[in-house]
Protein backbone atom coordinates (compact mmCIF):
# COMPACT_ATOMS: atom_id res chain seq x y z
CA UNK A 1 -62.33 28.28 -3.73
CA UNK A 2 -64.54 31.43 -2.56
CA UNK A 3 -62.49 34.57 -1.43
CA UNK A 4 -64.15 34.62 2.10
CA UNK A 5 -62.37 37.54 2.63
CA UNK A 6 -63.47 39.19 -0.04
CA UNK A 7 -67.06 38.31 1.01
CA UNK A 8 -66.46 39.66 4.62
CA UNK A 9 -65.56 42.59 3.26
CA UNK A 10 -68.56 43.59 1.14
CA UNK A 11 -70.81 42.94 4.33
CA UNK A 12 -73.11 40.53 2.53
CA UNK A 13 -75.06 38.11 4.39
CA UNK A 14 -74.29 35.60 1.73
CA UNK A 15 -71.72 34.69 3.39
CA UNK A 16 -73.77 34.05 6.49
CA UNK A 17 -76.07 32.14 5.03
CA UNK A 18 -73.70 29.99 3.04
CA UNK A 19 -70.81 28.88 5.43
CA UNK A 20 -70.35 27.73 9.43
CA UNK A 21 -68.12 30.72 10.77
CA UNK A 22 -65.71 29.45 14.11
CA UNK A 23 -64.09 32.50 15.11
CA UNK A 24 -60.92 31.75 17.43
CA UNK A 25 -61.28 32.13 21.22
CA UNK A 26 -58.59 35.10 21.05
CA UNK A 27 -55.81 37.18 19.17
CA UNK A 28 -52.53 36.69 19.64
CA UNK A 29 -53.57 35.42 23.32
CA UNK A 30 -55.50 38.45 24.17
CA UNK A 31 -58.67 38.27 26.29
CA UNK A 32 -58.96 41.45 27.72
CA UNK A 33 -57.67 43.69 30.89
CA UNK A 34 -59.15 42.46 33.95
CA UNK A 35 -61.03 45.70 35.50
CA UNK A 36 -62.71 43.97 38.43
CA UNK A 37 -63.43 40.19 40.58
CA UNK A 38 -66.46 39.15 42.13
CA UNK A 39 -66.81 35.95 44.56
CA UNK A 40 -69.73 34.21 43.63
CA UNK A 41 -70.95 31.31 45.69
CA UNK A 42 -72.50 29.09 43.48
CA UNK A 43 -74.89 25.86 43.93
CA UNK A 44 -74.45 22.84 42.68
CA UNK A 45 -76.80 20.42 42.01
CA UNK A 46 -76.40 17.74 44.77
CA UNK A 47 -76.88 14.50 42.32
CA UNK A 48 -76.43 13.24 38.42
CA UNK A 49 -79.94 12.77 37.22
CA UNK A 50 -80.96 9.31 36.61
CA UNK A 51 -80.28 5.66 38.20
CA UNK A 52 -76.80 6.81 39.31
CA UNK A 53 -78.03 9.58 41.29
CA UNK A 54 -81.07 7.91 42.85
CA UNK A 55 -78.11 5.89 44.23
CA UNK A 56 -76.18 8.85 45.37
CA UNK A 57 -79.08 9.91 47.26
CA UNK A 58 -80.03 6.82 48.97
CA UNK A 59 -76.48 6.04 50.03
CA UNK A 60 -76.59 10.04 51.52
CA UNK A 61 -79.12 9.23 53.55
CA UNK A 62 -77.30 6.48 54.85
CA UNK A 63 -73.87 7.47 55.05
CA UNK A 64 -73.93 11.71 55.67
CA UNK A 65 -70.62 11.95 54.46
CA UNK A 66 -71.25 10.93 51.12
CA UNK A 67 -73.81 14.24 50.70
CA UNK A 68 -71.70 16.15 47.48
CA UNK A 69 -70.77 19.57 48.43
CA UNK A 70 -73.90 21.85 47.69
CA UNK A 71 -71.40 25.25 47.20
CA UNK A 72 -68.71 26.36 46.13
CA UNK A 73 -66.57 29.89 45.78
CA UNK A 74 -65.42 31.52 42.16
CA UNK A 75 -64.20 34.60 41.16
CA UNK A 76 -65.94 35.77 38.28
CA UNK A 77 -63.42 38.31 36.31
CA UNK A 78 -65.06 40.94 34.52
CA UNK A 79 -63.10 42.24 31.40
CA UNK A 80 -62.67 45.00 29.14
CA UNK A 81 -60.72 45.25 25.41
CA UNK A 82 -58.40 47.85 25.62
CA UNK A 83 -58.96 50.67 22.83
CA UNK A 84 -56.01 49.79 21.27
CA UNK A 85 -56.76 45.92 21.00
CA UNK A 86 -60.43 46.44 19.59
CA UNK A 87 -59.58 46.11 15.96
CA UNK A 88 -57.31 42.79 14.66
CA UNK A 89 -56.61 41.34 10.94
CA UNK A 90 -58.76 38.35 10.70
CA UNK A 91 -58.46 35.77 7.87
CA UNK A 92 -61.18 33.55 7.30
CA UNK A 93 -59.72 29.96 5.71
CA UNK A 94 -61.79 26.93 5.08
CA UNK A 95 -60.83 24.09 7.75
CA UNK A 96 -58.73 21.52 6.69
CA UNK A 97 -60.99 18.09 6.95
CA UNK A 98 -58.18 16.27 8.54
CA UNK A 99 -58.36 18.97 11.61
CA UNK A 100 -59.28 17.80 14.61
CA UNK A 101 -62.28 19.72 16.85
CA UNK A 102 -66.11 19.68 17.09
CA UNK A 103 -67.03 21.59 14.01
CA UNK A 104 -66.40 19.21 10.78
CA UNK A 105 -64.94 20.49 7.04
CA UNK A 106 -66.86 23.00 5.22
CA UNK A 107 -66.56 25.21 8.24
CA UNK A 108 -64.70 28.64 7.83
CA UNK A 109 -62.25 29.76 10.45
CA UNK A 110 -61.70 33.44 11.64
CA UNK A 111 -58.14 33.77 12.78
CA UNK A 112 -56.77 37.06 12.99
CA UNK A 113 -53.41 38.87 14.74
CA UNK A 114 -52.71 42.51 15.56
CA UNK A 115 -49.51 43.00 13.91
CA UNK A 116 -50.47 41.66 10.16
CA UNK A 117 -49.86 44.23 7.43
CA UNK A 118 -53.11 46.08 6.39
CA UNK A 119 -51.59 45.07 2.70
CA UNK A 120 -52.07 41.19 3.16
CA UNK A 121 -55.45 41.02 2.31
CA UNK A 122 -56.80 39.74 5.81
CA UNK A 123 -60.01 42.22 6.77
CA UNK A 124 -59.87 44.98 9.90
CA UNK A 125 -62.79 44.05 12.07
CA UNK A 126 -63.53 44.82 16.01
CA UNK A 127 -63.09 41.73 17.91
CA UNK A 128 -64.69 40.83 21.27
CA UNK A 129 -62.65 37.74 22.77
CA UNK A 130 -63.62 34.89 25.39
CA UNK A 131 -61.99 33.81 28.38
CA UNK A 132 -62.55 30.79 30.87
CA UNK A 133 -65.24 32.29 33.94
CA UNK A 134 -65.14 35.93 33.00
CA UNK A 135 -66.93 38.49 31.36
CA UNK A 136 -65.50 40.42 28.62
CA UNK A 137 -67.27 43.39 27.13
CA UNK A 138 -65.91 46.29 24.44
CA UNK A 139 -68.20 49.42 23.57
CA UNK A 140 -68.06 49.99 19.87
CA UNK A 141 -67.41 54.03 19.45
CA UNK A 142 -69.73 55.69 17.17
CA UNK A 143 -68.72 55.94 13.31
CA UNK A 144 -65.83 58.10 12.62
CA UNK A 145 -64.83 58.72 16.24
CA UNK A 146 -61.94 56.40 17.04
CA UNK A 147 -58.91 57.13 16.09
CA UNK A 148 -57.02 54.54 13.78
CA UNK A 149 -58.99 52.01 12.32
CA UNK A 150 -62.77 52.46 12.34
CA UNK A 151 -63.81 48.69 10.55
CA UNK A 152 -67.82 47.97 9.87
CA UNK A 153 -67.39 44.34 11.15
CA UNK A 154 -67.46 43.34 14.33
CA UNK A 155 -66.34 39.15 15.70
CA UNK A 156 -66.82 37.60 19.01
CA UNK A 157 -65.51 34.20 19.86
CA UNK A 158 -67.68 31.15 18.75
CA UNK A 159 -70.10 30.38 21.20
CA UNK A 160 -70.43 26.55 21.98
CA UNK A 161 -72.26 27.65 25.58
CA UNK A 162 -71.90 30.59 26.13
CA UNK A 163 -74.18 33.93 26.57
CA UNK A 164 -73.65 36.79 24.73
CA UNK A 165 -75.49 40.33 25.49
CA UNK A 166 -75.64 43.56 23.91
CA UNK A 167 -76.63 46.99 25.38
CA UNK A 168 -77.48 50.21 24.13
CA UNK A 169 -77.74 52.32 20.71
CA UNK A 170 -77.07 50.75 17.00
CA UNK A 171 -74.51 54.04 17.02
CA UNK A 172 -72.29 53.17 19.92
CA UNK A 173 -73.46 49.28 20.94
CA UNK A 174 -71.92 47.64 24.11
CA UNK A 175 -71.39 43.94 23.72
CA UNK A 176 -70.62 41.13 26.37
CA UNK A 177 -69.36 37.53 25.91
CA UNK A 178 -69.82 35.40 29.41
CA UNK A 179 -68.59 31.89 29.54
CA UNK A 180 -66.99 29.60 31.89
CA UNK A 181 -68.77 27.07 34.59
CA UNK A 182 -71.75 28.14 35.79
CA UNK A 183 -71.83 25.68 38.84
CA UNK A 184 -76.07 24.87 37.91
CA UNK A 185 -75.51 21.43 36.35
CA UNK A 186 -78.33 20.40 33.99
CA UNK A 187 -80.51 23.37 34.65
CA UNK A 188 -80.05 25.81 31.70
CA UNK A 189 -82.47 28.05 33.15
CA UNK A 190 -80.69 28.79 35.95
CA UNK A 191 -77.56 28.56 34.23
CA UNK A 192 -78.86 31.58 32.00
CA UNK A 193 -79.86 33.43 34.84
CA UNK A 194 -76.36 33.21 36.99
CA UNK A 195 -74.64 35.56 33.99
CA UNK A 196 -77.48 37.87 33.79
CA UNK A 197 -77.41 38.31 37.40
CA UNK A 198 -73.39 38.81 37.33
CA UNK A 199 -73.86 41.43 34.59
CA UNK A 200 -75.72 43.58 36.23
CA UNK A 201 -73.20 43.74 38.95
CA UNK A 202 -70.93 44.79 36.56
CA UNK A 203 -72.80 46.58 33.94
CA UNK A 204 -72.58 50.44 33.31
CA UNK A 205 -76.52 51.21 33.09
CA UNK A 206 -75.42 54.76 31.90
CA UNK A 207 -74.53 53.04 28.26
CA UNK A 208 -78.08 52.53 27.94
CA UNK A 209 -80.62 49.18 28.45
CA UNK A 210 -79.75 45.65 27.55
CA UNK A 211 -81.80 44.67 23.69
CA UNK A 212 -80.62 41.72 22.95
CA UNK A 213 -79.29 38.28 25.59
CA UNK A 214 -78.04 35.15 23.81
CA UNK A 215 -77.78 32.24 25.88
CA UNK A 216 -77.16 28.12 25.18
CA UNK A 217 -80.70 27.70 25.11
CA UNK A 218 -81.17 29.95 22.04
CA UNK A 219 -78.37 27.85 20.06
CA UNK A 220 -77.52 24.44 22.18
CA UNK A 221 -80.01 23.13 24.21
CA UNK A 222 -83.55 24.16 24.49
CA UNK A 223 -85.61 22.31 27.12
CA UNK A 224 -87.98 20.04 26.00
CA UNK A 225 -86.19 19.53 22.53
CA UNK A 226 -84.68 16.08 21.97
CA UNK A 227 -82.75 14.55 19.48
CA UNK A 228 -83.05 10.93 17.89
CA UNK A 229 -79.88 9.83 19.77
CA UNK A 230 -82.02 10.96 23.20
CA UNK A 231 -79.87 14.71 23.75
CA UNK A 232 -81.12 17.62 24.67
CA UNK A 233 -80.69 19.93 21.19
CA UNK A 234 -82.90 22.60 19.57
CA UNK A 235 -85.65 23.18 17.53
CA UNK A 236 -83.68 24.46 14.69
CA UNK A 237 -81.40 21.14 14.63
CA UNK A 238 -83.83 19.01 14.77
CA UNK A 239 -85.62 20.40 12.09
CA UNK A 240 -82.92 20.03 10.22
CA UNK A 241 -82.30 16.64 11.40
CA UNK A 242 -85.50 15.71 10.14
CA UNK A 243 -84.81 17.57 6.61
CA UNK A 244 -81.09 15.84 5.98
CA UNK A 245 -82.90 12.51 6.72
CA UNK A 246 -85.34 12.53 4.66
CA UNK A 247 -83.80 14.25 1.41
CA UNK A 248 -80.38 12.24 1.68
CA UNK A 249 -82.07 8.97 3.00
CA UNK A 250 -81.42 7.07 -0.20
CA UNK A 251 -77.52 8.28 -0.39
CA UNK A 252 -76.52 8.95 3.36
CA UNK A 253 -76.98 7.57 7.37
CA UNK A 254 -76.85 10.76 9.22
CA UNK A 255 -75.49 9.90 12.72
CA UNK A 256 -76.07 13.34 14.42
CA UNK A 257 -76.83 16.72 14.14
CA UNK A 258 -74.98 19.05 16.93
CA UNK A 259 -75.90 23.00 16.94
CA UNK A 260 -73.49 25.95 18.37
CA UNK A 261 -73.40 29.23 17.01
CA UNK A 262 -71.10 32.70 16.07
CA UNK A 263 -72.36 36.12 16.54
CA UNK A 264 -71.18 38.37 13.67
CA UNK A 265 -71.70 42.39 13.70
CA UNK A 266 -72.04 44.70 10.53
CA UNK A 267 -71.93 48.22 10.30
CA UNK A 268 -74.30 50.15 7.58
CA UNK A 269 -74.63 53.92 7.51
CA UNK A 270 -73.15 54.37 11.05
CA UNK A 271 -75.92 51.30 12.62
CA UNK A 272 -75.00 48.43 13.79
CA UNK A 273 -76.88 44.85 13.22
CA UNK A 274 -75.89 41.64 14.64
CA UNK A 275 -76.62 38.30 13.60
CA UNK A 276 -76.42 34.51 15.20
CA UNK A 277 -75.89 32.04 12.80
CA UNK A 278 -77.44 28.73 14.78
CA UNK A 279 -74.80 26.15 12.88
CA UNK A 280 -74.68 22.58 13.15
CA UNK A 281 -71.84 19.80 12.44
CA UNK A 282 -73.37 17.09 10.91
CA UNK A 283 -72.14 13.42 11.09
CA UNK A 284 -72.73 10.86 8.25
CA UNK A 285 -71.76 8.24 6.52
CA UNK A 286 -72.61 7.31 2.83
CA UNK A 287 -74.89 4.77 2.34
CA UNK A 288 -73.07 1.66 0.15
CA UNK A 289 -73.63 -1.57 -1.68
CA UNK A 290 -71.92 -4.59 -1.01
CA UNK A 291 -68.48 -3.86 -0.58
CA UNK A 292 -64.96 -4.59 1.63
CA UNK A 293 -64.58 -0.98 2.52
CA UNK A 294 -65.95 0.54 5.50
CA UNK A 295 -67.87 2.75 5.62
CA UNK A 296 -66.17 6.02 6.94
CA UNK A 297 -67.82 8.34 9.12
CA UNK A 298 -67.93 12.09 7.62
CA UNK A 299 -68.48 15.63 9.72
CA UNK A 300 -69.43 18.79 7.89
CA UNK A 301 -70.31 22.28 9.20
CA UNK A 302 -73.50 24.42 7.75
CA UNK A 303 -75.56 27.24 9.00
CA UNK A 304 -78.87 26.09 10.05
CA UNK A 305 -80.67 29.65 10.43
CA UNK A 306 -79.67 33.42 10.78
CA UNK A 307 -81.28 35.56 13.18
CA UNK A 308 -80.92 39.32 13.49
CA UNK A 309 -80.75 39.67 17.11
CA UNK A 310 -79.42 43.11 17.46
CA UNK A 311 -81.63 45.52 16.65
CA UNK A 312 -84.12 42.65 16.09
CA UNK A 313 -85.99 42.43 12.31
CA UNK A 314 -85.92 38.89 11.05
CA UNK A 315 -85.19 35.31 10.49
CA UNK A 316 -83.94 33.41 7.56
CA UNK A 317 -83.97 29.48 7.22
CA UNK A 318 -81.50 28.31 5.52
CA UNK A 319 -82.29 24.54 5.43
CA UNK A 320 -83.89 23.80 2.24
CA UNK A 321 -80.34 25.65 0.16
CA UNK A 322 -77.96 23.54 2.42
CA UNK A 323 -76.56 20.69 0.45
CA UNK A 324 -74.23 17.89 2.46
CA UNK A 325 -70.83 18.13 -0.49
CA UNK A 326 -69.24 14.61 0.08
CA UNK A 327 -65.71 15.45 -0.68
CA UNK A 328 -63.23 12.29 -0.78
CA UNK A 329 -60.18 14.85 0.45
């Protein structure tokens, strides 16, 4: 078994390139200090795309009550990590196959706490949690100036949707994590553009411009990108798609290939980089002769590509050195 901590801890993008990360939503149930609430009327869109809302429509027209509500009201929380909850102990342990959740075996969790001894192995790193319709941001102090811990590694929840933004220098970076409802249906456009526009609401402009805005498009869903089973995906999966099919097609069915993604931060002579690892969790099922046993549908977890996105230098592919392991645990 790897030492994944071990790996963390030397900063290599090895790791990166080789495993799924799923950082936890949270430590110890932390998810910042709420520091401010706007009310944000947001639009809906009025029908479900499709036969079913052609029929919504029509029976609108007929019946006025049956119009949907085209508003509603949300407060939109905007959070930051206290100093003294910016650095946790994280442990990163390969997910049991039997556990339940989106992302299949092979992945690597990051679980950390705050109260772990430095002594146990587990690896310092700042740590940028999510919450449910909120913004939560934490500015990174330059090297050497915080007092306590000072870790070159740097975590934010998993994103499965969300948009992720970072602002000014690769000294002294400012990063946000926005998720929750975005009231704009099917339109990920628009959807993108509600937490940009919320940000900047929000946003101290003094800690320098915006580089770098991740959003479900970049990792989920990009318009115009389909999968075989008729979804909206992205490029990146469906390349891979394509790859898996083709070089397992004598050994495996692969059922479906669904992307999300994990921003990780490293810290090298006092500059910052950050990286999205665009993952999928693949679903398959081995290919067999005649036989009594069914067939048993597998999921597994690899990293599809890794993108700097913060400064900004690069891409690597990683999808002709990902092999599918078949393990019978």
């Amino acid at each position: 078994m790897p030492n994944f901590n071990g790996m963390l801890r030397s900063k290599s993008l090895a790791l990166l390139k080789s495993y799924a990360l799923h950082p936890a939503d949270n430590i110890d149930g932390y998810r910042g200090d709420t520091i401010g609430t706007a009310k944000t009327t947001l639009k809906r869109d009025p029908y479900r795309s499709g036969v079913i809302g052609a029929i919504q429509a029509q029976l609108a027209n007929i019946i006025p009550g049956f119009r949907p509500k085209m508003s509603y009201t949300k407060n939109i929380h905007f959070k930051s990590v206290a100093s003294y909850q910016k650095v946790a102990m994280v442990n990163l342990v390969k997910r049991d196959p039997s556990k339940s959740g989106n992302e299949g075996a092979e992945t690597v969790d990051v679980s950390g706490s705050f109260t772990v001894d430095p002594d146990s192995g587990w690896v310092p790193a700042y740590y940028l949690p999510w919450d449910q319709n909120a913004i939560v941001h934490m500015t990174i102090p330059p090297q050497g100036m915080r007092i306590g811990s000072d870790p070159d590694i740097f975590f934010t929840a998993a994103i499965n949707g969300c948009s992720v933004f970072i602002q000014g220098t690769q000294e002294s970076p400012t990063v946000y994590h926005a998720g929750g409802d975005t009231g704009r249906g099917n339109d990920m456009t628009r959807g993108a553009a509600f937490w940009r526009e919320v940000l900047t609401n929000f946003a101290d402009t003094s800690k320098g411009k915006f580089q770098t805005e991740i959003n479900k498009m970049d990792y989920i869903k990009t318009p115009g990108q389909v999968s075989s089973d008729g979804k909206l995906t992205t490029a990146s999966a469906n390349e891979y798609e394509r790859w898996l099919k083709d070089k397992y097609r004598k050994t495996l069915d692969v059922k479906f290939v669904n992307p999300w993604g994990c921003v990780v931060g490293y810290r090298n002579d006092g500059k910052w980089r950050f990286y999205l690892q665009e993952n999928a969790t693949i679903a398959f099922m081995k290919l067999r002769k005649e036989s009594d046993e069914p067939a048993k549908l597998t999921k597994v977890s690899k990293p599809m590509v890794l993108r700097e996105i913060f400064p900004g230098a690069g891409v690597a592919n990683m999808t002709n050195s990902q092999q599918i392991v078949v393990t019978t645990a």
